[in-house]
N, C-alpha and C. Protein backbone atom coordinates (compact mmCIF):
# COMPACT_ATOMS: atom_id res chain seq x y z
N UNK A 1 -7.47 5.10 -34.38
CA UNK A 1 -7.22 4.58 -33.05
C UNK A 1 -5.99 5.26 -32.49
N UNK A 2 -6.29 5.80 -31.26
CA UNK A 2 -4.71 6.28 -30.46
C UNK A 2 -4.76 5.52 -29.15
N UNK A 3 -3.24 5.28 -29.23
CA UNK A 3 -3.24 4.52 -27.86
C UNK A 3 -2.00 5.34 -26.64
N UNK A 4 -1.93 4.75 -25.63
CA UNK A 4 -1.00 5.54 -24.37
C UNK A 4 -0.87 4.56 -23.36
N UNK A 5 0.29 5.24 -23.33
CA UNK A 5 0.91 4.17 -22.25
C UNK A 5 1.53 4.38 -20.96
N UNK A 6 1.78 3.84 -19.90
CA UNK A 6 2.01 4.06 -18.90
C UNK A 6 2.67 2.85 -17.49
N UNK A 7 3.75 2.94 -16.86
CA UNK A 7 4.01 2.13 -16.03
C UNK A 7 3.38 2.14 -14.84
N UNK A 8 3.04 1.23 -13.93
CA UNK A 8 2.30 1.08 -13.20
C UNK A 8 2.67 0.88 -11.98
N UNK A 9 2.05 1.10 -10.96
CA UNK A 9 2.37 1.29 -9.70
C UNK A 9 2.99 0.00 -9.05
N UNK A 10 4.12 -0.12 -8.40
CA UNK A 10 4.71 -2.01 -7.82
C UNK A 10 3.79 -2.08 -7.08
N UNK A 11 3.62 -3.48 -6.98
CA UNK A 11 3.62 -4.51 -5.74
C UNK A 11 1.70 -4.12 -6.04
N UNK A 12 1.51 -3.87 -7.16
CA UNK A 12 -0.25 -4.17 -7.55
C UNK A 12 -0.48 -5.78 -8.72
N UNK A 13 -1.92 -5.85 -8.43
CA UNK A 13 -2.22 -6.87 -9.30
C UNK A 13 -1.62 -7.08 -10.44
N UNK A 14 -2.15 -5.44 -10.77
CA UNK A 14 -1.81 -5.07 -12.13
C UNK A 14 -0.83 -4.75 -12.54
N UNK A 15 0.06 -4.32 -11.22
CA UNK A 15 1.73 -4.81 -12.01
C UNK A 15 1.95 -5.58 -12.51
N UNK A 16 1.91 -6.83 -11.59
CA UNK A 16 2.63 -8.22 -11.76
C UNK A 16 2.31 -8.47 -13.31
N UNK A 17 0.59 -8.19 -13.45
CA UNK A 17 -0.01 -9.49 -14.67
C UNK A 17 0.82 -8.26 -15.87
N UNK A 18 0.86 -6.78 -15.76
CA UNK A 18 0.73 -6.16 -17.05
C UNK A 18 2.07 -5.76 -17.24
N UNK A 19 2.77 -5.11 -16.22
CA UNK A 19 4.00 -4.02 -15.71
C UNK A 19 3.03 -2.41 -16.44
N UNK A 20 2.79 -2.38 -17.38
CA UNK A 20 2.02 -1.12 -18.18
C UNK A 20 1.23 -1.16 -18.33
N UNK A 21 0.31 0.29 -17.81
CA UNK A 21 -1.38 0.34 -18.44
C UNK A 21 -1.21 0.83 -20.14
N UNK A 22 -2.19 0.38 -20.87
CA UNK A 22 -2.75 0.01 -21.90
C UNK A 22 -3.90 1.17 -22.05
N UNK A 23 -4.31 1.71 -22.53
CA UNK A 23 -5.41 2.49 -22.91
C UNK A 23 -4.98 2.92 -24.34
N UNK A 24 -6.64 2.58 -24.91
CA UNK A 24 -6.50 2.44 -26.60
C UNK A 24 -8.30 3.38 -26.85
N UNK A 25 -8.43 4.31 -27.86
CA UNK A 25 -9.81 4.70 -28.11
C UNK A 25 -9.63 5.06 -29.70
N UNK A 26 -11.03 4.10 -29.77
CA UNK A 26 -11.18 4.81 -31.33
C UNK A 26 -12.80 5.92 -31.43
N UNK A 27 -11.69 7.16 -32.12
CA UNK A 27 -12.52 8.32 -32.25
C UNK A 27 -13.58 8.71 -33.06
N UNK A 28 -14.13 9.44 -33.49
CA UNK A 28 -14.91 10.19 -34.77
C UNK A 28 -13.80 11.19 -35.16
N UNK A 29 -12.79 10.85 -36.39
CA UNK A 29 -12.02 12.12 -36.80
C UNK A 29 -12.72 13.42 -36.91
N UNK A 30 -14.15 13.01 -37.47
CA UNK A 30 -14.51 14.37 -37.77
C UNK A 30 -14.58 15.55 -36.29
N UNK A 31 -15.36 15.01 -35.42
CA UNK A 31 -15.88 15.41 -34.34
C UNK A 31 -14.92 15.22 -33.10
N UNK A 32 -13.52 14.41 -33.19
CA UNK A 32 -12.82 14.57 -32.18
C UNK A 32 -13.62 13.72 -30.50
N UNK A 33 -14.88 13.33 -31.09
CA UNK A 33 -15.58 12.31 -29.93
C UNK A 33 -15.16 11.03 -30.13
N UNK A 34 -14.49 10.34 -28.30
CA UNK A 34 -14.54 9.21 -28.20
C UNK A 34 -15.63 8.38 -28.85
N UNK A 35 -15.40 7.14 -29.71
CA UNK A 35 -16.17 6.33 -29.30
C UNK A 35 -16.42 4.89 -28.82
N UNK A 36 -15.21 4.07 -29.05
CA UNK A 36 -15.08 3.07 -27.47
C UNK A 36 -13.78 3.58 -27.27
N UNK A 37 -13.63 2.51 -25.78
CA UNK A 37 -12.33 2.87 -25.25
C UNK A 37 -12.05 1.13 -24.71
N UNK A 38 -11.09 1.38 -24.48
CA UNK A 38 -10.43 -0.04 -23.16
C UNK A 38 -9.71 -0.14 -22.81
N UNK A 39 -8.78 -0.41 -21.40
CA UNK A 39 -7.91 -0.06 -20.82
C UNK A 39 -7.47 -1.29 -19.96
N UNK A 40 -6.13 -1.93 -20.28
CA UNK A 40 -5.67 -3.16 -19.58
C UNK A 40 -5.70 -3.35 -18.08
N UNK A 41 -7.41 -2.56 -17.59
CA UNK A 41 -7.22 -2.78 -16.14
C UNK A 41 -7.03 -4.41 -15.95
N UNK A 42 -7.38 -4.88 -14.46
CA UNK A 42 -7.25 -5.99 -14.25
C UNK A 42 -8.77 -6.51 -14.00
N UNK A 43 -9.59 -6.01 -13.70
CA UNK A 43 -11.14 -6.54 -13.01
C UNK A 43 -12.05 -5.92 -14.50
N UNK A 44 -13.06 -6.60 -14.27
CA UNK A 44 -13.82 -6.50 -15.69
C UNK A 44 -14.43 -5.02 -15.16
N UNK A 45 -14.85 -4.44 -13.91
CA UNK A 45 -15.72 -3.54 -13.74
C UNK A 45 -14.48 -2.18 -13.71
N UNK A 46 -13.57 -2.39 -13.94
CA UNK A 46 -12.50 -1.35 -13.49
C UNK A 46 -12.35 -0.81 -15.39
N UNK A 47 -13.15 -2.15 -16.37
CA UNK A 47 -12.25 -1.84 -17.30
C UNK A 47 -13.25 -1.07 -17.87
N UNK A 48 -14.70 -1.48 -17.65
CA UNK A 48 -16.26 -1.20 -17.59
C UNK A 48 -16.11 0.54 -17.26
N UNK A 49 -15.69 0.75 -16.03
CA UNK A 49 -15.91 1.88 -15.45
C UNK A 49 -14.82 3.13 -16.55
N UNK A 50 -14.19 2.77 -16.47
CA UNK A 50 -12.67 3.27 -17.76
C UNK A 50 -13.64 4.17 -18.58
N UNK A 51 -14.01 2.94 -19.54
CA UNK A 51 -14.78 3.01 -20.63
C UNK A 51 -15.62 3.85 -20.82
N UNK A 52 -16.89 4.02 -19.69
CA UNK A 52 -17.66 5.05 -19.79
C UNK A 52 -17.52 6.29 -19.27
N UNK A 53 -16.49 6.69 -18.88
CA UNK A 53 -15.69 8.00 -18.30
C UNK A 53 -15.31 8.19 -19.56
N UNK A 54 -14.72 7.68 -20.67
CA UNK A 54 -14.10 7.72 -21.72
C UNK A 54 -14.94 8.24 -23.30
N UNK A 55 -15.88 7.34 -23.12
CA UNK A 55 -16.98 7.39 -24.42
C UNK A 55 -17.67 8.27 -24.38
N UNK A 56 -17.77 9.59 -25.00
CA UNK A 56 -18.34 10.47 -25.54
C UNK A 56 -18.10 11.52 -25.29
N UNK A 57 -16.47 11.26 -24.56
CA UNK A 57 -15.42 12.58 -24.52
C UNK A 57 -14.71 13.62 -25.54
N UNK A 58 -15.25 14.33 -25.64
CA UNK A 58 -14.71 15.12 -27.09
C UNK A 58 -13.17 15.44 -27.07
N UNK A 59 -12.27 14.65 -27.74
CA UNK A 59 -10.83 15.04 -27.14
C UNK A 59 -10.32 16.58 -27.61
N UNK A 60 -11.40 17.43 -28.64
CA UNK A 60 -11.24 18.87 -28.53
C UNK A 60 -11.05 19.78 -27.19
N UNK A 61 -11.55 18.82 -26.39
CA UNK A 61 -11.79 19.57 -25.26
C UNK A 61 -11.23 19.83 -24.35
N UNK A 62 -9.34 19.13 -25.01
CA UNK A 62 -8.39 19.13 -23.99
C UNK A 62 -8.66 18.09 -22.80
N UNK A 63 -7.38 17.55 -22.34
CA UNK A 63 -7.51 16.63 -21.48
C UNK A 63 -7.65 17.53 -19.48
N UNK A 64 -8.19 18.36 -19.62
CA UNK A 64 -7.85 18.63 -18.10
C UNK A 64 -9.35 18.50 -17.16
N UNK A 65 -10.27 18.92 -18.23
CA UNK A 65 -11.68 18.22 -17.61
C UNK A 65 -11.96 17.10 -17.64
N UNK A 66 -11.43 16.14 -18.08
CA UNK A 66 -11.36 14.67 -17.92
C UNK A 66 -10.39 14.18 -17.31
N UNK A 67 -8.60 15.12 -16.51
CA UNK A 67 -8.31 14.38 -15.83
C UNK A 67 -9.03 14.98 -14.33
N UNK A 68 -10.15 15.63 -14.31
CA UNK A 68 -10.43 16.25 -13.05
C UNK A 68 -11.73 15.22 -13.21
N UNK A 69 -12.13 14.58 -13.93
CA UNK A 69 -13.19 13.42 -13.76
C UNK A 69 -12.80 12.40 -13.30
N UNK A 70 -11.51 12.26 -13.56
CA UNK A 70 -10.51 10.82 -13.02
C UNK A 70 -10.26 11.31 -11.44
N UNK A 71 -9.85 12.42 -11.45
CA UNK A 71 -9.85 13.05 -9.83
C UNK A 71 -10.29 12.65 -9.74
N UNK A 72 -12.05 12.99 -9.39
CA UNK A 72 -13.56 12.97 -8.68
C UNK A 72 -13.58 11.26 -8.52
N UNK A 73 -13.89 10.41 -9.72
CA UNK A 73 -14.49 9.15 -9.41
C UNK A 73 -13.66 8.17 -9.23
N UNK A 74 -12.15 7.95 -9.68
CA UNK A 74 -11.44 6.93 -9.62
C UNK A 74 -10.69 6.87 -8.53
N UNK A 75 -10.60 6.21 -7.73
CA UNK A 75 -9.46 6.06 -6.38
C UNK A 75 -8.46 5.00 -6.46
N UNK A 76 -8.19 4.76 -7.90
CA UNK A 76 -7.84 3.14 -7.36
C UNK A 76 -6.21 3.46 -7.84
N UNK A 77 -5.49 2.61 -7.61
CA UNK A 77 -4.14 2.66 -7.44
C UNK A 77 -3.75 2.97 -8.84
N UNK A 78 -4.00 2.83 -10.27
CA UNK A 78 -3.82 2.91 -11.09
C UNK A 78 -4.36 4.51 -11.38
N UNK A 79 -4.20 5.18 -10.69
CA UNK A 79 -5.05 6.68 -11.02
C UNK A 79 -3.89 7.57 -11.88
N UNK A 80 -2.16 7.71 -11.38
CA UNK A 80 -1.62 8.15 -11.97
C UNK A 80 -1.45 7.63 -13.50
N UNK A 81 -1.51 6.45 -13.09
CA UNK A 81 -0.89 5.89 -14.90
C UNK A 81 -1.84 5.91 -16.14
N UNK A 82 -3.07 6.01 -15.01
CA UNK A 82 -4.23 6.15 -16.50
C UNK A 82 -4.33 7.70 -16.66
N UNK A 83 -3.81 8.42 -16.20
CA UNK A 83 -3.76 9.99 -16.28
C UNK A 83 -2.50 9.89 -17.81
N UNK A 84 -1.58 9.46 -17.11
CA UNK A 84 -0.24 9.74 -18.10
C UNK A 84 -0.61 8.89 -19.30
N UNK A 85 -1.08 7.67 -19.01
CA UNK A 85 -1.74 7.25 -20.58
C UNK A 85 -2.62 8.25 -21.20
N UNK A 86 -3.68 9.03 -20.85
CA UNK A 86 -4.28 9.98 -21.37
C UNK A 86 -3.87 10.93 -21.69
N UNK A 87 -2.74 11.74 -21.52
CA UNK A 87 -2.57 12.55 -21.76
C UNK A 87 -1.23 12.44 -22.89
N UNK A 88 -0.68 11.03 -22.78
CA UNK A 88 -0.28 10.59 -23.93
C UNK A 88 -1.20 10.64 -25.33
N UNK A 89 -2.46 9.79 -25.04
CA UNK A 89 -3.13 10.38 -25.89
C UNK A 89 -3.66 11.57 -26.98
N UNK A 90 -3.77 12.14 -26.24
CA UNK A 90 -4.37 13.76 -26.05
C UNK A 90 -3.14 14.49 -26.72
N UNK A 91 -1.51 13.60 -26.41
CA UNK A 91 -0.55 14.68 -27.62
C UNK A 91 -0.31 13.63 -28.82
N UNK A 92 -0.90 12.39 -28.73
CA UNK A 92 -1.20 11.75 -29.71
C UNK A 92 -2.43 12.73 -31.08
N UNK A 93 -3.29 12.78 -30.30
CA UNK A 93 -4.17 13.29 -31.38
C UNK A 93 -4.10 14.26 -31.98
N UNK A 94 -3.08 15.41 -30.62
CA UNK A 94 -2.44 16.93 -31.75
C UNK A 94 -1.83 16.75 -32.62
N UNK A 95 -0.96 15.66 -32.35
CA UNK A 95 -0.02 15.35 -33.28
C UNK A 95 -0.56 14.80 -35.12
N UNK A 96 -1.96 13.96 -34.55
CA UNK A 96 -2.69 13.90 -36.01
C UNK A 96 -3.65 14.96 -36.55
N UNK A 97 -3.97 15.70 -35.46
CA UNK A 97 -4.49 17.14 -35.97
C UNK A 97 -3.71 17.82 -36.57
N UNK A 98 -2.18 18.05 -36.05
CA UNK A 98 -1.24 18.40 -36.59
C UNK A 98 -0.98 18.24 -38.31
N UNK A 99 -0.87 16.65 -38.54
CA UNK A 99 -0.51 16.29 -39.70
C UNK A 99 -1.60 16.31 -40.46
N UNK A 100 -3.05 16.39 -40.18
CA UNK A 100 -4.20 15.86 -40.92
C UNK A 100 -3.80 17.92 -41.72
N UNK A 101 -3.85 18.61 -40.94
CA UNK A 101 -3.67 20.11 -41.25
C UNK A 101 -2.36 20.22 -42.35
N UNK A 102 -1.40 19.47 -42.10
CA UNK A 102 -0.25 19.50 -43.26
C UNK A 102 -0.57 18.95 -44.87
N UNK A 103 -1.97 18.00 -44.09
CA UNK A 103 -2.20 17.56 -45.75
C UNK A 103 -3.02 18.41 -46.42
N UNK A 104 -3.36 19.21 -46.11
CA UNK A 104 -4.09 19.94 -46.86
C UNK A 104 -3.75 21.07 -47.78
């Protein structure tokens, strides 16, 4: 599981209830593919929508075609912070690619 984090935009829902977005995915080590995700939006369909942008993202694949998917479909006020949570991610997982490579 890697998770990322991010502060959130004032004077939103999702300030008040969270102050930080939350985004957590557990992977396939082998294959580097998402396979769930979830993200402390605030509305069940925001957290819905997250999710399947998320699941069956190969994080080999570098995060820049998936933050240009967040471009395209997401508009919602939380667009920067779920970027910077992801890409928290994304040096999360070098970082265990990193070490998984030291154990060997």
């Amino acid at each position: 599981m890697l998770s990322g984090y991010a502060k959130l935009p004032t004077n939103t829902t999702a300030e008040i209830l969270y102050q930080f977005l939350a985004v957590a995915i557990l992977f396939d080590k082998r294959s580097g593919i998402i396979l769930e995700a979830e993200a402390s939006m605030v509305t069940q369909i925001a957290r819905k929508f997250i999710s399947q942008l998320l699941v069956g993202y190969n994080l080999n694949d570098g995060p820049d075609e998936l933050m240009e998917t967040f471009e395209e479909y997401y508009h919602g006020n939380a667009k920067k912070a779920l970027e910077t949570a992801m890409r928290m991610i994304f040096s999360k997982y070098q970082d265990y690619l990193a070490e998984q490579n030291r154990k060997k």
